[in-house]
N, C-alpha and C. Protein backbone atom coordinates (compact mmCIF):
# COMPACT_ATOMS: atom_id res chain seq x y z
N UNK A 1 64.48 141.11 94.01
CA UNK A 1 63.07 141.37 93.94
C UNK A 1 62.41 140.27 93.11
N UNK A 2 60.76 140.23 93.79
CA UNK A 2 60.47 139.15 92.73
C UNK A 2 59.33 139.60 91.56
N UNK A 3 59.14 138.47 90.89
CA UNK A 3 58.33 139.03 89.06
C UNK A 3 57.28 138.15 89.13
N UNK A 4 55.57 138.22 89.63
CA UNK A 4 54.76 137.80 88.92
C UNK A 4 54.09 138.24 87.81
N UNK A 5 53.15 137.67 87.17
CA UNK A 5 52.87 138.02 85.86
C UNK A 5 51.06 137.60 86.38
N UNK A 6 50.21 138.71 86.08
CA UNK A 6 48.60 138.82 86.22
C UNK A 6 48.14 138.86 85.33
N UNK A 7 47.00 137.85 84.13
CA UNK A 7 46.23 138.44 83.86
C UNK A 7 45.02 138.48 84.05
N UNK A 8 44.76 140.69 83.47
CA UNK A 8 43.67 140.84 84.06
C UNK A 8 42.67 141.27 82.61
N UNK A 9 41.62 141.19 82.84
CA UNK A 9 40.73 141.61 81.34
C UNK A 9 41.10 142.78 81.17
N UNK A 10 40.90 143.30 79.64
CA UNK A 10 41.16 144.18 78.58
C UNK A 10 40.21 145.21 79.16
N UNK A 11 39.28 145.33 79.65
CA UNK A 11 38.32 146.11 80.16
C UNK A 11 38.80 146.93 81.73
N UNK A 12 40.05 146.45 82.55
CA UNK A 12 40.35 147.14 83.62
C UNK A 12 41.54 148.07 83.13
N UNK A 13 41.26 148.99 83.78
CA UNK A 13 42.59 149.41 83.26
C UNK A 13 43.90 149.23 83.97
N UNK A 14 45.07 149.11 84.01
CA UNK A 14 46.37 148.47 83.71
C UNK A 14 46.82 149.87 85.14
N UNK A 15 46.95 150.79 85.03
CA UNK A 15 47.17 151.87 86.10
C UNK A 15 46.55 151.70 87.27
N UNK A 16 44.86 151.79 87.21
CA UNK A 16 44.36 151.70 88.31
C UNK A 16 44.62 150.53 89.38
N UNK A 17 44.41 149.31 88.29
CA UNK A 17 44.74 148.07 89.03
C UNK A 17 46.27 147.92 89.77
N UNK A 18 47.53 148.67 88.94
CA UNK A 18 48.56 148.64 89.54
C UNK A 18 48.24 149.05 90.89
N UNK A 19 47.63 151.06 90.94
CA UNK A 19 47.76 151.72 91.87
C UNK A 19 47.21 150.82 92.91
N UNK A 20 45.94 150.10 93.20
CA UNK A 20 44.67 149.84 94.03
C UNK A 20 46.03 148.65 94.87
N UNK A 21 46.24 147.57 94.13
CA UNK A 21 47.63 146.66 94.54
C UNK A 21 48.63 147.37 95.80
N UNK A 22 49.14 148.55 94.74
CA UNK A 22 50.37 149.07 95.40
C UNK A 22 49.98 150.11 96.84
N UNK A 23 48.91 150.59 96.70
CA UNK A 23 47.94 151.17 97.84
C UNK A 23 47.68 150.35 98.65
N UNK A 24 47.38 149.11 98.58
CA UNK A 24 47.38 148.36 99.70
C UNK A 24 48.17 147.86 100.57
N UNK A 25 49.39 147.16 99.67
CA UNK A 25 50.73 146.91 100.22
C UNK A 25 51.37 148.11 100.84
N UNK A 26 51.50 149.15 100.38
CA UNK A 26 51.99 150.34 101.18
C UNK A 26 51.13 150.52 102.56
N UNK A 27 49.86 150.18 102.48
CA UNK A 27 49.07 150.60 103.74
C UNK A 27 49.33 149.77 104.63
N UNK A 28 49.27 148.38 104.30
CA UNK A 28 50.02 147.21 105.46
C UNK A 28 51.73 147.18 105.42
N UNK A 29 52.07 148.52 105.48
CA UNK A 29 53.54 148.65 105.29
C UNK A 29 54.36 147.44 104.91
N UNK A 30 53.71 146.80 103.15
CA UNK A 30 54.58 146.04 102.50
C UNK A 30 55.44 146.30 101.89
N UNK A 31 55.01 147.26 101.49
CA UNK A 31 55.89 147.97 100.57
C UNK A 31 56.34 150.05 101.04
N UNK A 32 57.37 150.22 100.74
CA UNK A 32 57.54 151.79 100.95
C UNK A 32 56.67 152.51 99.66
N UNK A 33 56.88 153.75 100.09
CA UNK A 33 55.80 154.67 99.22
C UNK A 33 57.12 154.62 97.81
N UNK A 34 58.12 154.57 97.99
CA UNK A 34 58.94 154.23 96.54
C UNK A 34 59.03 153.29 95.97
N UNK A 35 58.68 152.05 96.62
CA UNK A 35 58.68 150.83 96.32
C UNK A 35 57.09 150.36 95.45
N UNK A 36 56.43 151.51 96.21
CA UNK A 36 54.88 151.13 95.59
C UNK A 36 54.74 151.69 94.74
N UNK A 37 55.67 152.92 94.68
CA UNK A 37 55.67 153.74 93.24
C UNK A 37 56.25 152.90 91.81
N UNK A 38 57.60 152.33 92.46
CA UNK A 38 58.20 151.83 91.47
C UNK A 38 57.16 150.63 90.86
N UNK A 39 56.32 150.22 92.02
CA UNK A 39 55.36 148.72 90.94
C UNK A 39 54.74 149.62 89.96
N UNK A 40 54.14 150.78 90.33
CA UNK A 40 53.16 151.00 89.36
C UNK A 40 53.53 151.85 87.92
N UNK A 41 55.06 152.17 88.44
CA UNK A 41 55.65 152.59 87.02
C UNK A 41 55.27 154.48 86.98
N UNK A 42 55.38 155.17 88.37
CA UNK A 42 55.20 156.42 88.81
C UNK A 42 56.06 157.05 89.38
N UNK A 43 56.06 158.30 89.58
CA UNK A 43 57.03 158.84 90.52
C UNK A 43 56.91 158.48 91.81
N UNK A 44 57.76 158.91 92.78
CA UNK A 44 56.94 158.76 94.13
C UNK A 44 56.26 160.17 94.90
N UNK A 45 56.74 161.07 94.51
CA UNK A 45 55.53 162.22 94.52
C UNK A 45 54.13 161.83 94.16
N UNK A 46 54.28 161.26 92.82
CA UNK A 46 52.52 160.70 91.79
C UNK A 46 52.03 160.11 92.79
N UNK A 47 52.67 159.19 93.37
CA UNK A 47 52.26 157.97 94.22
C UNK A 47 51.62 158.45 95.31
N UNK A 48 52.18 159.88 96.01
CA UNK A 48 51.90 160.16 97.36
C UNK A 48 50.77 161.13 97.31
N UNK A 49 50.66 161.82 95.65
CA UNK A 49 49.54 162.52 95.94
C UNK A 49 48.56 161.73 95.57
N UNK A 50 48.12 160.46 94.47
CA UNK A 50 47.35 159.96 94.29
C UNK A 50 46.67 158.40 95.59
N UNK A 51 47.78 158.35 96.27
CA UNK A 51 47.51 157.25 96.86
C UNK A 51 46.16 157.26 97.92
N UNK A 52 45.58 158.87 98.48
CA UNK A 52 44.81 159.02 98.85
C UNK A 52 43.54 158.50 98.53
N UNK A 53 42.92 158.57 97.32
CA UNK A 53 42.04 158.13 96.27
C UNK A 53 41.62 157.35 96.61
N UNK A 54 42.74 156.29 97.34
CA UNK A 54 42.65 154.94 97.00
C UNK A 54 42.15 154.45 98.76
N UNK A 55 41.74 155.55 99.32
CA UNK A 55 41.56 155.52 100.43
C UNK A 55 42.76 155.21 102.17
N UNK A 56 43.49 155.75 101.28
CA UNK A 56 45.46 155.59 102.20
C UNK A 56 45.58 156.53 102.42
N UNK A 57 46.07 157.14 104.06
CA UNK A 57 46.83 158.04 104.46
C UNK A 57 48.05 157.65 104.34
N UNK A 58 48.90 159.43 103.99
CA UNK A 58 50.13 158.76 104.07
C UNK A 58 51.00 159.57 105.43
N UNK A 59 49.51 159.51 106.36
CA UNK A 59 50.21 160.04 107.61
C UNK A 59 50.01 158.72 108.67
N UNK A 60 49.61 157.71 108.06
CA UNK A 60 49.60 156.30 108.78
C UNK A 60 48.23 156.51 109.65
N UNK A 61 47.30 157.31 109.36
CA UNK A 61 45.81 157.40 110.12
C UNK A 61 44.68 157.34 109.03
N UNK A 62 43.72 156.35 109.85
CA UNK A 62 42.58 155.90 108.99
C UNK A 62 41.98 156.97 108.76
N UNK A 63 40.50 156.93 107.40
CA UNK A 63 39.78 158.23 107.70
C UNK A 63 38.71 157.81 108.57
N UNK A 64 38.83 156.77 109.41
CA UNK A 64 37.84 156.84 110.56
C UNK A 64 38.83 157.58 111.76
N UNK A 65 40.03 157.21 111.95
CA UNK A 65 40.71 158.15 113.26
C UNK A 65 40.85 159.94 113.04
N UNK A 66 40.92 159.91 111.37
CA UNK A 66 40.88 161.46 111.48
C UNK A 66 39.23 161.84 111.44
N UNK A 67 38.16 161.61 111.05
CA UNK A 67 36.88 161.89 111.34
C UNK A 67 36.71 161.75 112.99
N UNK A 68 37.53 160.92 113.31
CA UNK A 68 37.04 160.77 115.04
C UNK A 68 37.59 162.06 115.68
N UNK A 69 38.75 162.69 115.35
CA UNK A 69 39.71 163.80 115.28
C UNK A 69 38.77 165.30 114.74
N UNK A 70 38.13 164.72 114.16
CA UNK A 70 37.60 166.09 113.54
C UNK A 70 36.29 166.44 114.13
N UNK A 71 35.33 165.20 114.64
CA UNK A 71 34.44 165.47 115.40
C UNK A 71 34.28 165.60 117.06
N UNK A 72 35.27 165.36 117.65
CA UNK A 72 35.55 165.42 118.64
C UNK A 72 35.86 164.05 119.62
């Protein structure tokens, strides 16, 4: 595995910025939902209930295909 090193200002916080990262890579299936857990230093349960937030299904559907789903 590899190790970069970010810095980001004292003013973001250190979690969110992990999660927002690891939410993305998981969404362009870079990473697995354990793998995205492990960047951010979470379980992978934490990961799967919070990753929503971050605007990620973790049923692999946008919330435009499930709104399209829900309105007919």
């Amino acid at each position: 595995m590899k190790k970069i090193e970010i810095n980001i200002p004292d003013a973001v916080d250190e979690k969110t910025f992990k999660m927002e990262i690891a939410a993305f890579l998981f969404e362009k299936e870079v990473l697995s939902s354990g793998q995205a857990a492990k960047m951010v230093g979470i379980s992978r349960r934490e990961f799967l209930e919070d990753v929503g937030k971050y605007g990620v299904s973790i049923f692999g559907e946008t919330w435009e295909d499930l709104e399209k789903l829900m309105n007919g």
